[in-house]
C-alpha atoms as a PDB file:
ATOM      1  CA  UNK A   1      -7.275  13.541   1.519  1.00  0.00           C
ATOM      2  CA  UNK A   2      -9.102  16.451   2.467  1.00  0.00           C
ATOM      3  CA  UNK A   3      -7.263  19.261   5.177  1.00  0.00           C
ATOM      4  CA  UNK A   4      -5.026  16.445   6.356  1.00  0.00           C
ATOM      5  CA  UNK A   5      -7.323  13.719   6.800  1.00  0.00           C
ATOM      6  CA  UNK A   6      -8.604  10.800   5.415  1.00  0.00           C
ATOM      7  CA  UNK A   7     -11.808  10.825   3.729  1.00  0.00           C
ATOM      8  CA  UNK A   8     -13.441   7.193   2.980  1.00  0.00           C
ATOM      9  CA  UNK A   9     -15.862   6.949  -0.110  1.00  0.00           C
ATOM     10  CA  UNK A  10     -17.944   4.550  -0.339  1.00  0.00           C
ATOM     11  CA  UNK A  11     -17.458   1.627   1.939  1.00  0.00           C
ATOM     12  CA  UNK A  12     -13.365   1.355   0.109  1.00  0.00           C
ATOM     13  CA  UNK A  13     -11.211   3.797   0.885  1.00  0.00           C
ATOM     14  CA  UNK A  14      -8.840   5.235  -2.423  1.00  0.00           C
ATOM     15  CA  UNK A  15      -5.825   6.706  -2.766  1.00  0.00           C
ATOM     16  CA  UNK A  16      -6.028  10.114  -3.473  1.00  0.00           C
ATOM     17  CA  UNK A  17      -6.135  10.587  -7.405  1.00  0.00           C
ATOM     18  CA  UNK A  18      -5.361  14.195  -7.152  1.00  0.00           C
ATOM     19  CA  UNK A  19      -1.927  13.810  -5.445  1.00  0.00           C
ATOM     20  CA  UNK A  20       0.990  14.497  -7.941  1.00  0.00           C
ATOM     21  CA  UNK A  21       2.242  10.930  -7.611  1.00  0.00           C
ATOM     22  CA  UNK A  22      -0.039   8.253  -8.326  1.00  0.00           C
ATOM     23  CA  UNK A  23       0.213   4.810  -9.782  1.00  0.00           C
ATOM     24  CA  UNK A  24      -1.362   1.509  -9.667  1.00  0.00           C
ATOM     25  CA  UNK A  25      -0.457  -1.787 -11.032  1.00  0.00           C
ATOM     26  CA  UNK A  26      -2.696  -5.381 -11.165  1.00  0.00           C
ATOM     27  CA  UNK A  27      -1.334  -8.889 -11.345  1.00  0.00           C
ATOM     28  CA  UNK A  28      -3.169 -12.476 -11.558  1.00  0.00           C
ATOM     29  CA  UNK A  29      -1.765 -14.857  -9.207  1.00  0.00           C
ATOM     30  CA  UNK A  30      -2.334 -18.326  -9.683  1.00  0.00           C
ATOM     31  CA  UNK A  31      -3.831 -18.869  -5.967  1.00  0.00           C
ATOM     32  CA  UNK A  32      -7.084 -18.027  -4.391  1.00  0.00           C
ATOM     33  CA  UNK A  33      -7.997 -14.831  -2.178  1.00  0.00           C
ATOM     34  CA  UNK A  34      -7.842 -16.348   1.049  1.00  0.00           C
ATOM     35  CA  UNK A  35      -4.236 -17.640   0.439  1.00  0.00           C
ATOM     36  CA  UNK A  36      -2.905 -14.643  -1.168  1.00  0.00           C
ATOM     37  CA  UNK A  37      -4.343 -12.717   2.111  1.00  0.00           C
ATOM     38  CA  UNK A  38      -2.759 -14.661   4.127  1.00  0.00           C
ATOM     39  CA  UNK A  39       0.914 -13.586   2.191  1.00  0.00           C
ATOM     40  CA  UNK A  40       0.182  -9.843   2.019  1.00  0.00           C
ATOM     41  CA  UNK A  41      -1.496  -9.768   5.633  1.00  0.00           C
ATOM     42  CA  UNK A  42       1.910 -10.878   7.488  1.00  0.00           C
ATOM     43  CA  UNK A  43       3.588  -7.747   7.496  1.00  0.00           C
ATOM     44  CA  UNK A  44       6.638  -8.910   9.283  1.00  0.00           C
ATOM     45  CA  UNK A  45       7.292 -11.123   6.425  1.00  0.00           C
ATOM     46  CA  UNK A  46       6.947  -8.782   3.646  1.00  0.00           C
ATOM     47  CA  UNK A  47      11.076  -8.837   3.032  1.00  0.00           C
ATOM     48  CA  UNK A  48      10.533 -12.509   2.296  1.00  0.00           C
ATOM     49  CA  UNK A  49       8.857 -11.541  -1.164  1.00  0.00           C
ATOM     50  CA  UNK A  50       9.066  -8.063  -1.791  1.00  0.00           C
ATOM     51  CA  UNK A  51      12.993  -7.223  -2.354  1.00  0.00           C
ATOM     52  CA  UNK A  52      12.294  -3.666  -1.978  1.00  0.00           C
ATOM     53  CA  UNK A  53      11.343  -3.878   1.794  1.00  0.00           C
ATOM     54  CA  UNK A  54      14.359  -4.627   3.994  1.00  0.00           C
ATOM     55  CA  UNK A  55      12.594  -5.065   7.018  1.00  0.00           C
ATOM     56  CA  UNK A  56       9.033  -4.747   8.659  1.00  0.00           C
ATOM     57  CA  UNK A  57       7.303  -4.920  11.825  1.00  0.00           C
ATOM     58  CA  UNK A  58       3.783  -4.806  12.798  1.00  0.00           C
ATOM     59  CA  UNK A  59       2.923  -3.380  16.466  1.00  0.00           C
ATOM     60  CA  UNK A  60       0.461  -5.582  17.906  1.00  0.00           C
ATOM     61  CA  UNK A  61      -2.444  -7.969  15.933  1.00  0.00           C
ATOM     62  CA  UNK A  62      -3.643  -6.924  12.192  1.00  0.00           C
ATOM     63  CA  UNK A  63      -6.257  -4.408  12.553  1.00  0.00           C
ATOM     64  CA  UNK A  64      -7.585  -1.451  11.318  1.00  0.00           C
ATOM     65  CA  UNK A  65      -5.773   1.384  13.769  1.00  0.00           C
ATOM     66  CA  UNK A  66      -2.702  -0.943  14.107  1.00  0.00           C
ATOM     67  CA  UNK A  67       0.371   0.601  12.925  1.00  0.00           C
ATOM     68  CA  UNK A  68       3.724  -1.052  11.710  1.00  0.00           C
ATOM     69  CA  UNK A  69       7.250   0.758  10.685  1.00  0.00           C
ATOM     70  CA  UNK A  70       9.053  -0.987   7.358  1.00  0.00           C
ATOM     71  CA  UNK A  71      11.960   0.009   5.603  1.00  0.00           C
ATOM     72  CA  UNK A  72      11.954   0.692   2.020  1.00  0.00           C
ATOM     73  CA  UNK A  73      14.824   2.588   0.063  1.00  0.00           C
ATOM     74  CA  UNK A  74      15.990   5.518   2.279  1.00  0.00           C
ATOM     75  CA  UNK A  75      13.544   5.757   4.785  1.00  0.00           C
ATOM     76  CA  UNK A  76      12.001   3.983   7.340  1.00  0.00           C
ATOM     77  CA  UNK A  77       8.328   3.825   6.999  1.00  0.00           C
ATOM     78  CA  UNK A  78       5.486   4.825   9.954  1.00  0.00           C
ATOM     79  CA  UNK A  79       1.655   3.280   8.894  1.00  0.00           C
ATOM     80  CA  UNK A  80      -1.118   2.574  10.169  1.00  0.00           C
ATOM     81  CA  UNK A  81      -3.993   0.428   9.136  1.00  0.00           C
ATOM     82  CA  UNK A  82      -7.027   1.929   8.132  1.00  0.00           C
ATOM     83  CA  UNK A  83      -9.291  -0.562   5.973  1.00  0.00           C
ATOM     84  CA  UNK A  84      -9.040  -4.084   6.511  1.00  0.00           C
ATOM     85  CA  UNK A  85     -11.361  -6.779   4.984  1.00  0.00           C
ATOM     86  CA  UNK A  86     -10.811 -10.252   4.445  1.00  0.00           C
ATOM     87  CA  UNK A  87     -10.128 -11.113   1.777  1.00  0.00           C
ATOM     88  CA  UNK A  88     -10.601  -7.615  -0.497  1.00  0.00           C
ATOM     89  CA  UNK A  89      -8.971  -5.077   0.360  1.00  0.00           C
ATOM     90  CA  UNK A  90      -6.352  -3.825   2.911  1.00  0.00           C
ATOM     91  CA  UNK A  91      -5.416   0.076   3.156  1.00  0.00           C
ATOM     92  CA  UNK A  92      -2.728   2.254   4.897  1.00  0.00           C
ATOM     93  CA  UNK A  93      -1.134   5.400   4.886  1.00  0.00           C
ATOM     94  CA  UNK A  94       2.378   6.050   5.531  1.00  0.00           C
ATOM     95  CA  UNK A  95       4.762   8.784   5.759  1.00  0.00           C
ATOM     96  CA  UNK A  96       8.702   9.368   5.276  1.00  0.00           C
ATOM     97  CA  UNK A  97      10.699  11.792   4.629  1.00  0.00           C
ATOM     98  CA  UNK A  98       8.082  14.449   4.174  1.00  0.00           C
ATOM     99  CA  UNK A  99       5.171  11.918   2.014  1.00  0.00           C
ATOM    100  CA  UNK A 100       2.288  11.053   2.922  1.00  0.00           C
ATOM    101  CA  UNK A 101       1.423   7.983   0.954  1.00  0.00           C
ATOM    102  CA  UNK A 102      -1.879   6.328   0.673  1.00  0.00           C
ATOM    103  CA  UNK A 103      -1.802   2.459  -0.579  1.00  0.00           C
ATOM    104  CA  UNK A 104      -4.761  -0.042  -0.939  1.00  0.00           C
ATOM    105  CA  UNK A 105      -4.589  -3.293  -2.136  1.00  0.00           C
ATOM    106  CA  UNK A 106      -7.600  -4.967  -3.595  1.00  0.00           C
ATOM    107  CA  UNK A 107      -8.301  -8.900  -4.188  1.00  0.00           C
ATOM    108  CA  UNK A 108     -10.604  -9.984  -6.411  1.00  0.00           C
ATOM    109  CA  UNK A 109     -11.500 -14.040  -6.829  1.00  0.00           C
ATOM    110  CA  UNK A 110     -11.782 -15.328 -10.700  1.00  0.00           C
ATOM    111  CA  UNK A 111     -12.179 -18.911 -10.020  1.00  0.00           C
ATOM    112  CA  UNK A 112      -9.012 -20.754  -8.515  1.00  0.00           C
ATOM    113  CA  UNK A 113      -7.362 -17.475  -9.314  1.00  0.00           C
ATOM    114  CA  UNK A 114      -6.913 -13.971  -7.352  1.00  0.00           C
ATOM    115  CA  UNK A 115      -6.280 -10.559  -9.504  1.00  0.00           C
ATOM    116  CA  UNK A 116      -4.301  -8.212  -7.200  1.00  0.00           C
ATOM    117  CA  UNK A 117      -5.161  -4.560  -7.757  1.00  0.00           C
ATOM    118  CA  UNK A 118      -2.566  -2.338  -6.164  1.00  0.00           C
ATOM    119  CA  UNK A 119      -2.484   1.376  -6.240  1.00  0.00           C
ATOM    120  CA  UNK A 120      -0.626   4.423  -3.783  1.00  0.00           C
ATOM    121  CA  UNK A 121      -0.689   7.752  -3.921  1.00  0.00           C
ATOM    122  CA  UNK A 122       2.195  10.031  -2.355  1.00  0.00           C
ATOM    123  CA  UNK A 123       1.764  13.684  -1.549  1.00  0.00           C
ATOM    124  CA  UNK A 124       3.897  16.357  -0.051  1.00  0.00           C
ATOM    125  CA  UNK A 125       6.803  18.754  -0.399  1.00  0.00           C
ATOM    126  CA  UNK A 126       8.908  16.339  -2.349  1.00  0.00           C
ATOM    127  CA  UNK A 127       6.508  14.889  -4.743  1.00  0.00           C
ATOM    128  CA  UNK A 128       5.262  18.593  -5.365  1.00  0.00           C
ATOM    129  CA  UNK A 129       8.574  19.099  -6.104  1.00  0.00           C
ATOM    130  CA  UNK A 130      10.015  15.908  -8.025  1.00  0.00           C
ATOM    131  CA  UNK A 131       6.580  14.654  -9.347  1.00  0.00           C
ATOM    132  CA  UNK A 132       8.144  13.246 -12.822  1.00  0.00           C
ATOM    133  CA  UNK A 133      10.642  11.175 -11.043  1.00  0.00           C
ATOM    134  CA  UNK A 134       8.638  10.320  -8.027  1.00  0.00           C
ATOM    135  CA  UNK A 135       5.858   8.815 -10.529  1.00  0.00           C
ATOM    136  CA  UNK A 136       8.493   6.892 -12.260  1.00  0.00           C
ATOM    137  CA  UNK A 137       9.712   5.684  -8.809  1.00  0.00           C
ATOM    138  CA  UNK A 138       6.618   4.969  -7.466  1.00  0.00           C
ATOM    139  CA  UNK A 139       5.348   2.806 -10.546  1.00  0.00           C
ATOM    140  CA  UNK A 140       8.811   0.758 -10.401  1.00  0.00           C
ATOM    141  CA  UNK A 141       8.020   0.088  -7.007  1.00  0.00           C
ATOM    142  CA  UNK A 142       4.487  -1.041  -7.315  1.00  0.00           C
ATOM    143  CA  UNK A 143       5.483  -3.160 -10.846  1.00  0.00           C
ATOM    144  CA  UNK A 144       8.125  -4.758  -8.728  1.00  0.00           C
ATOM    145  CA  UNK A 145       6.149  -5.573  -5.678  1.00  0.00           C
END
Protein backbone atom coordinates (compact mmCIF):
# COMPACT_ATOMS: atom_id res chain seq x y z
CA UNK A 1 0.00 0.00 0.00
CA UNK A 2 1.57 2.97 -1.19
CA UNK A 3 -0.10 6.79 -0.08
CA UNK A 4 -3.39 5.01 0.53
CA UNK A 5 -3.72 2.91 -2.37
CA UNK A 6 -3.34 -0.30 -3.63
CA UNK A 7 -0.43 -1.18 -5.59
CA UNK A 8 -0.65 -4.67 -7.63
CA UNK A 9 2.76 -6.50 -8.37
CA UNK A 10 2.95 -8.67 -10.69
CA UNK A 11 -0.26 -9.97 -12.10
CA UNK A 12 -1.22 -11.15 -7.87
CA UNK A 13 -1.82 -8.65 -5.72
CA UNK A 14 -0.03 -9.15 -1.82
CA UNK A 15 -0.71 -8.06 1.30
CA UNK A 16 1.43 -5.53 2.37
CA UNK A 17 4.54 -7.18 4.18
CA UNK A 18 5.56 -3.97 5.71
CA UNK A 19 2.35 -3.39 7.76
CA UNK A 20 2.92 -4.10 11.55
CA UNK A 21 0.43 -6.97 11.49
CA UNK A 22 0.96 -9.63 9.14
CA UNK A 23 0.34 -13.32 9.07
CA UNK A 24 -0.39 -16.08 6.78
CA UNK A 25 -1.35 -19.60 7.27
CA UNK A 26 -1.68 -22.74 4.45
CA UNK A 27 -3.83 -25.82 4.73
CA UNK A 28 -4.31 -29.00 2.29
CA UNK A 29 -7.81 -29.79 1.77
CA UNK A 30 -8.72 -33.00 0.56
CA UNK A 31 -10.86 -31.53 -2.54
CA UNK A 32 -9.92 -30.00 -5.78
CA UNK A 33 -9.61 -26.12 -6.68
CA UNK A 34 -12.70 -25.72 -8.42
CA UNK A 35 -14.74 -27.13 -5.43
CA UNK A 36 -12.94 -25.41 -2.76
CA UNK A 37 -13.69 -22.06 -4.93
CA UNK A 38 -16.85 -22.66 -5.02
CA UNK A 39 -16.91 -22.74 -0.73
CA UNK A 40 -14.72 -19.64 -0.26
CA UNK A 41 -16.42 -17.69 -3.29
CA UNK A 42 -20.05 -17.66 -1.53
CA UNK A 43 -19.55 -14.98 0.74
CA UNK A 44 -22.96 -15.02 2.22
CA UNK A 45 -22.23 -18.40 3.46
CA UNK A 46 -18.99 -17.86 5.05
CA UNK A 47 -20.74 -18.21 8.82
CA UNK A 48 -21.56 -21.73 7.69
CA UNK A 49 -17.74 -22.72 8.09
CA UNK A 50 -15.85 -20.08 9.50
CA UNK A 51 -17.13 -19.65 13.32
CA UNK A 52 -15.45 -16.42 13.53
CA UNK A 53 -17.77 -14.63 10.96
CA UNK A 54 -21.28 -14.11 12.33
CA UNK A 55 -22.74 -12.91 9.35
CA UNK A 56 -21.91 -11.79 5.67
CA UNK A 57 -23.37 -10.29 2.73
CA UNK A 58 -22.17 -9.70 -0.67
CA UNK A 59 -23.74 -6.57 -2.67
CA UNK A 60 -24.47 -7.70 -6.01
CA UNK A 61 -22.58 -10.78 -8.24
CA UNK A 62 -18.77 -11.85 -7.29
CA UNK A 63 -16.53 -9.52 -8.99
CA UNK A 64 -13.62 -7.65 -8.76
CA UNK A 65 -15.08 -3.95 -7.55
CA UNK A 66 -17.98 -5.74 -5.72
CA UNK A 67 -18.05 -5.04 -2.16
CA UNK A 68 -19.68 -7.07 0.79
CA UNK A 69 -19.98 -6.05 4.74
CA UNK A 70 -19.30 -9.27 7.30
CA UNK A 71 -19.12 -9.33 10.83
CA UNK A 72 -16.22 -10.62 12.62
CA UNK A 73 -15.46 -10.02 16.46
CA UNK A 74 -16.37 -6.35 17.25
CA UNK A 75 -16.79 -4.85 14.11
CA UNK A 76 -18.62 -5.03 11.17
CA UNK A 77 -16.51 -5.36 8.15
CA UNK A 78 -16.71 -2.97 4.68
CA UNK A 79 -14.62 -4.86 1.48
CA UNK A 80 -14.40 -4.80 -1.65
CA UNK A 81 -13.09 -7.18 -4.21
CA UNK A 82 -10.10 -6.44 -5.93
CA UNK A 83 -8.46 -9.70 -7.56
CA UNK A 84 -10.55 -12.42 -8.55
CA UNK A 85 -9.43 -15.52 -10.57
CA UNK A 86 -10.88 -18.76 -10.81
CA UNK A 87 -9.69 -20.89 -9.26
CA UNK A 88 -6.23 -19.10 -7.69
CA UNK A 89 -6.58 -16.48 -6.00
CA UNK A 90 -9.25 -14.07 -4.57
CA UNK A 91 -8.17 -10.61 -2.83
CA UNK A 92 -9.88 -7.84 -0.73
CA UNK A 93 -9.30 -5.16 1.49
CA UNK A 94 -11.33 -4.25 4.36
CA UNK A 95 -11.53 -1.79 7.03
CA UNK A 96 -12.99 -1.53 10.76
CA UNK A 97 -12.49 0.20 13.41
CA UNK A 98 -9.60 2.22 12.11
CA UNK A 99 -7.63 -1.08 9.92
CA UNK A 100 -7.16 -1.35 6.82
CA UNK A 101 -6.65 -5.00 6.14
CA UNK A 102 -5.45 -6.57 3.00
CA UNK A 103 -6.31 -10.52 2.58
CA UNK A 104 -5.61 -12.85 -0.46
CA UNK A 105 -6.28 -16.25 -0.66
CA UNK A 106 -4.39 -18.45 -3.02
CA UNK A 107 -5.35 -22.12 -4.42
CA UNK A 108 -3.01 -24.21 -5.67
CA UNK A 109 -4.05 -27.89 -7.35
CA UNK A 110 -1.67 -31.01 -6.20
CA UNK A 111 -3.56 -33.71 -7.82
CA UNK A 112 -7.13 -34.48 -6.31
CA UNK A 113 -5.96 -32.10 -3.65
CA UNK A 114 -6.05 -28.09 -3.20
CA UNK A 115 -3.30 -26.30 -0.76
CA UNK A 116 -4.97 -23.09 0.52
CA UNK A 117 -2.48 -20.27 1.04
CA UNK A 118 -4.01 -17.54 3.13
CA UNK A 119 -2.34 -14.41 4.25
CA UNK A 120 -3.73 -10.52 5.56
CA UNK A 121 -2.11 -7.76 6.47
CA UNK A 122 -3.75 -4.98 8.84
CA UNK A 123 -2.47 -1.45 9.11
CA UNK A 124 -3.48 1.62 10.97
CA UNK A 125 -3.69 3.49 14.26
CA UNK A 126 -4.47 0.42 16.26
CA UNK A 127 -2.12 -2.08 14.91
CA UNK A 128 0.64 0.75 15.14
CA UNK A 129 -0.34 0.81 18.42
CA UNK A 130 -1.13 -2.91 19.64
CA UNK A 131 1.07 -4.68 16.98
CA UNK A 132 2.14 -7.70 19.49
CA UNK A 133 -1.39 -8.52 20.25
CA UNK A 134 -2.90 -7.68 16.95
CA UNK A 135 -0.30 -10.28 15.30
CA UNK A 136 -1.29 -12.82 17.80
CA UNK A 137 -4.97 -12.04 16.95
CA UNK A 138 -4.63 -11.95 13.52
CA UNK A 139 -2.70 -15.41 13.24
CA UNK A 140 -5.54 -17.07 15.56
CA UNK A 141 -7.88 -15.87 13.18
CA UNK A 142 -6.30 -17.01 10.00
CA UNK A 143 -5.22 -20.65 11.86
CA UNK A 144 -8.86 -20.90 12.72
CA UNK A 145 -10.39 -20.01 9.45
Amino acid sequence: MVSGRIVIMDKNLNINRSAPVTAAGEITVANKADVVWDVLAVIDRWPDWNPDIKAASLQGPLAVGSRFSWKAGPGTISSTILQLNRPQIMAWTGSTLGIKAIHVWRLESIGEKTRVITEESWEGLLPHILTGPMRKMLQRLIDSG
